[in-house]
C-alpha atoms as a PDB file:
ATOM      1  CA  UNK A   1     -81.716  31.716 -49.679  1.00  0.00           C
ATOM      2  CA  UNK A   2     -82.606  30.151 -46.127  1.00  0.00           C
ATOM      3  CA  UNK A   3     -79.381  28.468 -46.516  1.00  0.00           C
ATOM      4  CA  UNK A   4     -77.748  31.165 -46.970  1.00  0.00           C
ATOM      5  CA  UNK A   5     -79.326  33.424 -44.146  1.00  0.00           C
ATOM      6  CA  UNK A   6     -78.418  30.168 -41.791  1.00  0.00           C
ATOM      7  CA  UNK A   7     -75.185  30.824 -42.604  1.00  0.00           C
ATOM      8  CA  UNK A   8     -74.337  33.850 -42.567  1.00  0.00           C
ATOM      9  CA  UNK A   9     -76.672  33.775 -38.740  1.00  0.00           C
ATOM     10  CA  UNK A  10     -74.551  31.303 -37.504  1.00  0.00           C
ATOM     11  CA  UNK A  11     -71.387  33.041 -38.153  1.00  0.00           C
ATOM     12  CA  UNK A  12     -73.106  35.974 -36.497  1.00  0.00           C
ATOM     13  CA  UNK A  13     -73.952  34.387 -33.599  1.00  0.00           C
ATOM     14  CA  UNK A  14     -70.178  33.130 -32.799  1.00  0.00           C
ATOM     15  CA  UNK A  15     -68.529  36.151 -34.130  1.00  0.00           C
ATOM     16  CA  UNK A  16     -70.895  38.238 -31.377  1.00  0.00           C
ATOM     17  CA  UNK A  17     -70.502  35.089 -28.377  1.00  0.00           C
ATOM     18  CA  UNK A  18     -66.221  35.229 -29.257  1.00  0.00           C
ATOM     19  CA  UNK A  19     -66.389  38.827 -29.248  1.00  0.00           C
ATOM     20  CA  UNK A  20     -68.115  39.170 -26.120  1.00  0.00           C
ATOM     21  CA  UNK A  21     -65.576  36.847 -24.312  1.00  0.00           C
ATOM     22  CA  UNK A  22     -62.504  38.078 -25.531  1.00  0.00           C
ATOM     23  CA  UNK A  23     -63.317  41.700 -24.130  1.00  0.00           C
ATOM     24  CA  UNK A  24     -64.307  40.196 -20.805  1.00  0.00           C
ATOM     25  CA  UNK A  25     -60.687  39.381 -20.755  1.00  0.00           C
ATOM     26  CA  UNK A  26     -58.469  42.466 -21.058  1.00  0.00           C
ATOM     27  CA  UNK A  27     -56.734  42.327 -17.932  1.00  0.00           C
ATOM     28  CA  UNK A  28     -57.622  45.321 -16.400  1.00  0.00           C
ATOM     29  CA  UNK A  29     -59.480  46.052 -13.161  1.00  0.00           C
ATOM     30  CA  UNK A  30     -61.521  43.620 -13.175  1.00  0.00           C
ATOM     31  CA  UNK A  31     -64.559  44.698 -10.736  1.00  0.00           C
ATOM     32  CA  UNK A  32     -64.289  48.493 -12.215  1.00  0.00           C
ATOM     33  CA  UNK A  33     -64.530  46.892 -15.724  1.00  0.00           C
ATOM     34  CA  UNK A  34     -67.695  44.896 -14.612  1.00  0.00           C
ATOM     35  CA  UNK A  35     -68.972  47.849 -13.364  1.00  0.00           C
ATOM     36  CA  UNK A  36     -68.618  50.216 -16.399  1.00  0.00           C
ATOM     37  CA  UNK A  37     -69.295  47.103 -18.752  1.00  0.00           C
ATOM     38  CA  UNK A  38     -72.784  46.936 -16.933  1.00  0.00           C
ATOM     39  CA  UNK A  39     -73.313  50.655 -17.244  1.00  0.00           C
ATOM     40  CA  UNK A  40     -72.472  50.511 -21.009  1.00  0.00           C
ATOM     41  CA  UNK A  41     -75.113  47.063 -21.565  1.00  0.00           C
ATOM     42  CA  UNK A  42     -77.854  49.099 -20.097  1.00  0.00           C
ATOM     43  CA  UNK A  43     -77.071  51.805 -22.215  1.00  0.00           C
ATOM     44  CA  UNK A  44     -76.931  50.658 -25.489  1.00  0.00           C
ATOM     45  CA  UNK A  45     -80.060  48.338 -24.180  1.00  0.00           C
ATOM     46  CA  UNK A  46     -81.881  51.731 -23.935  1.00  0.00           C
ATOM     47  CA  UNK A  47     -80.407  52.973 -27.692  1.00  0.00           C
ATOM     48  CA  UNK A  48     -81.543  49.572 -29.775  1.00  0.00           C
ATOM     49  CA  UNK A  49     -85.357  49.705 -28.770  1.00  0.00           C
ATOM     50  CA  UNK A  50     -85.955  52.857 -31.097  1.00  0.00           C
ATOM     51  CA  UNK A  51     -83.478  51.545 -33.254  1.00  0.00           C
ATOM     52  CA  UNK A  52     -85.289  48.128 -34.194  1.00  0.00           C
ATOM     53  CA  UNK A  53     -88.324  51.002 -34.699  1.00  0.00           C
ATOM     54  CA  UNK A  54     -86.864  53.544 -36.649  1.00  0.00           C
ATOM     55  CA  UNK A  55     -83.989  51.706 -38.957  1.00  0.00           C
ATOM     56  CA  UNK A  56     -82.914  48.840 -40.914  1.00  0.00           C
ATOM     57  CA  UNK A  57     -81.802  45.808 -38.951  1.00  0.00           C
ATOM     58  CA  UNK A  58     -79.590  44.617 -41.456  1.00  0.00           C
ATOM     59  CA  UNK A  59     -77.632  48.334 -41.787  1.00  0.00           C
ATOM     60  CA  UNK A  60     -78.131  48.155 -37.907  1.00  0.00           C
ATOM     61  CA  UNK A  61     -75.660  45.021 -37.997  1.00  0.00           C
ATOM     62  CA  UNK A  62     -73.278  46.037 -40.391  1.00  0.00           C
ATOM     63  CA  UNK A  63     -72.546  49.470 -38.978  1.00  0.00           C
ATOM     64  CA  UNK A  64     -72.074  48.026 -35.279  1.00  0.00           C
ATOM     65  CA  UNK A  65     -70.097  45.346 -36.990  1.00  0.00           C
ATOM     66  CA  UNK A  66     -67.935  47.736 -38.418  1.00  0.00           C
ATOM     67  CA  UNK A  67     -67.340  49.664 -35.381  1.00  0.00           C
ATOM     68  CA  UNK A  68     -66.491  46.607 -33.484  1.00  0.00           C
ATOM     69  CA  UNK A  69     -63.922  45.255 -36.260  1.00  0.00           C
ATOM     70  CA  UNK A  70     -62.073  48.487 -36.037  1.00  0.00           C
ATOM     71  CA  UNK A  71     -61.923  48.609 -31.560  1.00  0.00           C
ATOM     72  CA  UNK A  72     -60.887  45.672 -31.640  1.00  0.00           C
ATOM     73  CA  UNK A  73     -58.076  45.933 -34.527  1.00  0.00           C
ATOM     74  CA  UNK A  74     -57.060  48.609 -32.404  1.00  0.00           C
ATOM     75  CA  UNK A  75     -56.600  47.448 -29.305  1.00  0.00           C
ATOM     76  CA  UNK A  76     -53.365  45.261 -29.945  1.00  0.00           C
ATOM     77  CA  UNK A  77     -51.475  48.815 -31.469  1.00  0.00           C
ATOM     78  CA  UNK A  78     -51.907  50.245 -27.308  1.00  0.00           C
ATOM     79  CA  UNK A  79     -50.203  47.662 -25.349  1.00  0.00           C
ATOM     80  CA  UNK A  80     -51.092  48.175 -21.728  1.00  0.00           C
ATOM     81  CA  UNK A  81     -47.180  48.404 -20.500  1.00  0.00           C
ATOM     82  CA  UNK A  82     -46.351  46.141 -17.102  1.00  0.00           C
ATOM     83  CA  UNK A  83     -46.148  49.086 -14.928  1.00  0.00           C
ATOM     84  CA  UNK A  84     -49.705  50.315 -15.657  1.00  0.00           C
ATOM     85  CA  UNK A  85     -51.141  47.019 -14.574  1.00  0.00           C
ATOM     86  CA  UNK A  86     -51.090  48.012 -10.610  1.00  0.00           C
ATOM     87  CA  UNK A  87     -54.591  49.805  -9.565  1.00  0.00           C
ATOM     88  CA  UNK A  88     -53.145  52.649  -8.796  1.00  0.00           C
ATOM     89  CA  UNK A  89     -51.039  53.636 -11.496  1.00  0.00           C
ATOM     90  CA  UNK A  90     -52.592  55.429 -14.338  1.00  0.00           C
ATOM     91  CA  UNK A  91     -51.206  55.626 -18.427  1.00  0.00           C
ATOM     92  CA  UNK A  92     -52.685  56.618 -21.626  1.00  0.00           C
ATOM     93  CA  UNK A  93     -53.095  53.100 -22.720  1.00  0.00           C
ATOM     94  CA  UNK A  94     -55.114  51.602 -20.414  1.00  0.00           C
ATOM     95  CA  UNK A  95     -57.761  54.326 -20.837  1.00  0.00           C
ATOM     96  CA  UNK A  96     -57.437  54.015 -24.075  1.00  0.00           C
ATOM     97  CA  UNK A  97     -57.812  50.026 -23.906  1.00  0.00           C
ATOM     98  CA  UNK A  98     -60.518  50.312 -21.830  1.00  0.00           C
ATOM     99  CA  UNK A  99     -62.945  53.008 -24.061  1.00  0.00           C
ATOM    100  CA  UNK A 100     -62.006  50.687 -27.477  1.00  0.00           C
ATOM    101  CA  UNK A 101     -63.628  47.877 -25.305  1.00  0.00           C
ATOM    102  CA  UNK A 102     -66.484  49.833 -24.112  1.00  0.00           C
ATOM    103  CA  UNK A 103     -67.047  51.020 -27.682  1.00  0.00           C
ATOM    104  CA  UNK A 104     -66.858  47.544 -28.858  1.00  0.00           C
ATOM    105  CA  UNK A 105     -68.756  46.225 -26.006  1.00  0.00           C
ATOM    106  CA  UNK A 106     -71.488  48.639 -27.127  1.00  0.00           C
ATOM    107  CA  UNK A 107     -71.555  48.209 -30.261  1.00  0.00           C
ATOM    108  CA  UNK A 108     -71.476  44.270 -29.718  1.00  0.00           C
ATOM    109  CA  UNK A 109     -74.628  44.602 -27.444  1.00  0.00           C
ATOM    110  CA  UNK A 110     -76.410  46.607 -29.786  1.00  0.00           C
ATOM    111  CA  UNK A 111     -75.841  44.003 -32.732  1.00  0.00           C
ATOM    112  CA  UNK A 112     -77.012  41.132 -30.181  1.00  0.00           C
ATOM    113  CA  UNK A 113     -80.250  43.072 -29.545  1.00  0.00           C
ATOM    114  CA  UNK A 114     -80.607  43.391 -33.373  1.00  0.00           C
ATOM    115  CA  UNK A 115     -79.708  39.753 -34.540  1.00  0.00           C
ATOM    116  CA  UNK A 116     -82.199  38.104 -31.685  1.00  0.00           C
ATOM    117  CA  UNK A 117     -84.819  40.278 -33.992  1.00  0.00           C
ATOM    118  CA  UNK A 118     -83.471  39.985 -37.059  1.00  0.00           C
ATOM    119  CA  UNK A 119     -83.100  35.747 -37.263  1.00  0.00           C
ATOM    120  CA  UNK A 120     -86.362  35.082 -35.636  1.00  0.00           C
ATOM    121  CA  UNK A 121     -87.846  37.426 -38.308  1.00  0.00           C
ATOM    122  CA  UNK A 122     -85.721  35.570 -41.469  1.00  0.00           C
ATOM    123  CA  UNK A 123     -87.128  32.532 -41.167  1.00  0.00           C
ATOM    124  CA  UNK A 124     -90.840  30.943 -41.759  1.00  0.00           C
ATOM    125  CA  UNK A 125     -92.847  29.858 -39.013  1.00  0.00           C
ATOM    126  CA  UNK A 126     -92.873  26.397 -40.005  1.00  0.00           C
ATOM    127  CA  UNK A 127     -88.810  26.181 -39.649  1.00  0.00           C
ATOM    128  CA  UNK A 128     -88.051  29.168 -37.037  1.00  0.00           C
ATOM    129  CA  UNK A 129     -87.509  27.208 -34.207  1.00  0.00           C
ATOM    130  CA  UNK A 130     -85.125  25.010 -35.958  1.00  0.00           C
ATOM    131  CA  UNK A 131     -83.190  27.602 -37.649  1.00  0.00           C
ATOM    132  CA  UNK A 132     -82.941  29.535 -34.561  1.00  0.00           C
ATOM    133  CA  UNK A 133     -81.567  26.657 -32.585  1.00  0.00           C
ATOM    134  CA  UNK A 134     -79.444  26.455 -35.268  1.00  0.00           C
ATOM    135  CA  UNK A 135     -78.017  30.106 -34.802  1.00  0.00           C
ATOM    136  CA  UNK A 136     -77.951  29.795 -31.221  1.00  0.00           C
ATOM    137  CA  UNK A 137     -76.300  26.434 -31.284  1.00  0.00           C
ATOM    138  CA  UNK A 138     -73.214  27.970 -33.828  1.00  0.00           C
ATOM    139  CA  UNK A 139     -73.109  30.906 -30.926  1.00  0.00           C
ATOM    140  CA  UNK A 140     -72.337  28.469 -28.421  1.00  0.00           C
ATOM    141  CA  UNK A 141     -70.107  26.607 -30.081  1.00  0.00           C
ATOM    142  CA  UNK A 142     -68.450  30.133 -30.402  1.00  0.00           C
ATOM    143  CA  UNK A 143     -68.311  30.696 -26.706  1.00  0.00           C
ATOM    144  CA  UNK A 144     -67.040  27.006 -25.727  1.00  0.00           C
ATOM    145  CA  UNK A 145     -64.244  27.659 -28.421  1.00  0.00           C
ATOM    146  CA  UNK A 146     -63.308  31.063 -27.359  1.00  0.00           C
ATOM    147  CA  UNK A 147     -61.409  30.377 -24.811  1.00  0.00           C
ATOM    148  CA  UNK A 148     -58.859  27.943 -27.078  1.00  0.00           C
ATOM    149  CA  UNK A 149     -58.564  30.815 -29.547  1.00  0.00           C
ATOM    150  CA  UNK A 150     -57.136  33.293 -26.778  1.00  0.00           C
ATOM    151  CA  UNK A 151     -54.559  30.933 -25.557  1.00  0.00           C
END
């Protein structure tokens, strides 16, 4: 059963560390995406604190997992078209591409706030720091590979 919960932690952890790099790189505005990306973190900061309270982290994960599978399977059917990519042209796709992003970032930061709760909780006391190092460590590896996987 530990085994199991390692597991399925660990994938977790890099799904939410690959996920959170590939959106930083969409390729729009990048200072107004920083900005809005920010806006959104604090936000769904302020939305998980009565969450943990009131419902069941492991729903909790599933249901933002869902959400972010399906932003992000739709983002490559709006293809942000070479002349929207100057500042100051506007198109349907790019607004588009940006509030899939935001939803997904959202929904991504929401699961991370969950999952820090969630693995510390799933494991003894006598092993917690060792499975959560474990976790953390598959989340980095996640990160350092992301950026192999997008090119």
């Amino acid at each position: 059963s530990r085994r199991r919960h390692t597991r399925c932690s660990g994938v977790s952890w890099a799904r939410r560390c690959v996920q959170e790099t590939a959106l930083e790189s969409l390729g729009l505005e990048i200072h107004k995406n920083a900005f809005i990306s920010a806006g959104v973190e604090v936000i769904a900061c302020a939305v998980t604190a009565p969450l943990r309270l009131k419902c069941l982290r492991t729903r909790i994960m599933y249901f933002t997992l869902i959400i972010t599978t399906l932003s992000c399977l739709l983002l490559p059917f709006f293809p942000i078209p070479d002349q929207c990519m100057l500042p100051e042209e506007t198109c349907y796709q790019k607004y588009f591409t940006q509030t899939l992003a935001m939803t997904s970032k959202f929904s991504v930061t929401i699961f991370q706030g969950i999952l820090l709760t969630y693995t510390s909780e799933v494991y003894p006391t006598v092993v917690r720091s060792s499975g959560y190092g474990v976790c953390m460590t598959s989340g980095r590896l996640g990160s350092i590979l992301m950026p192999l996987i997008i090119s």
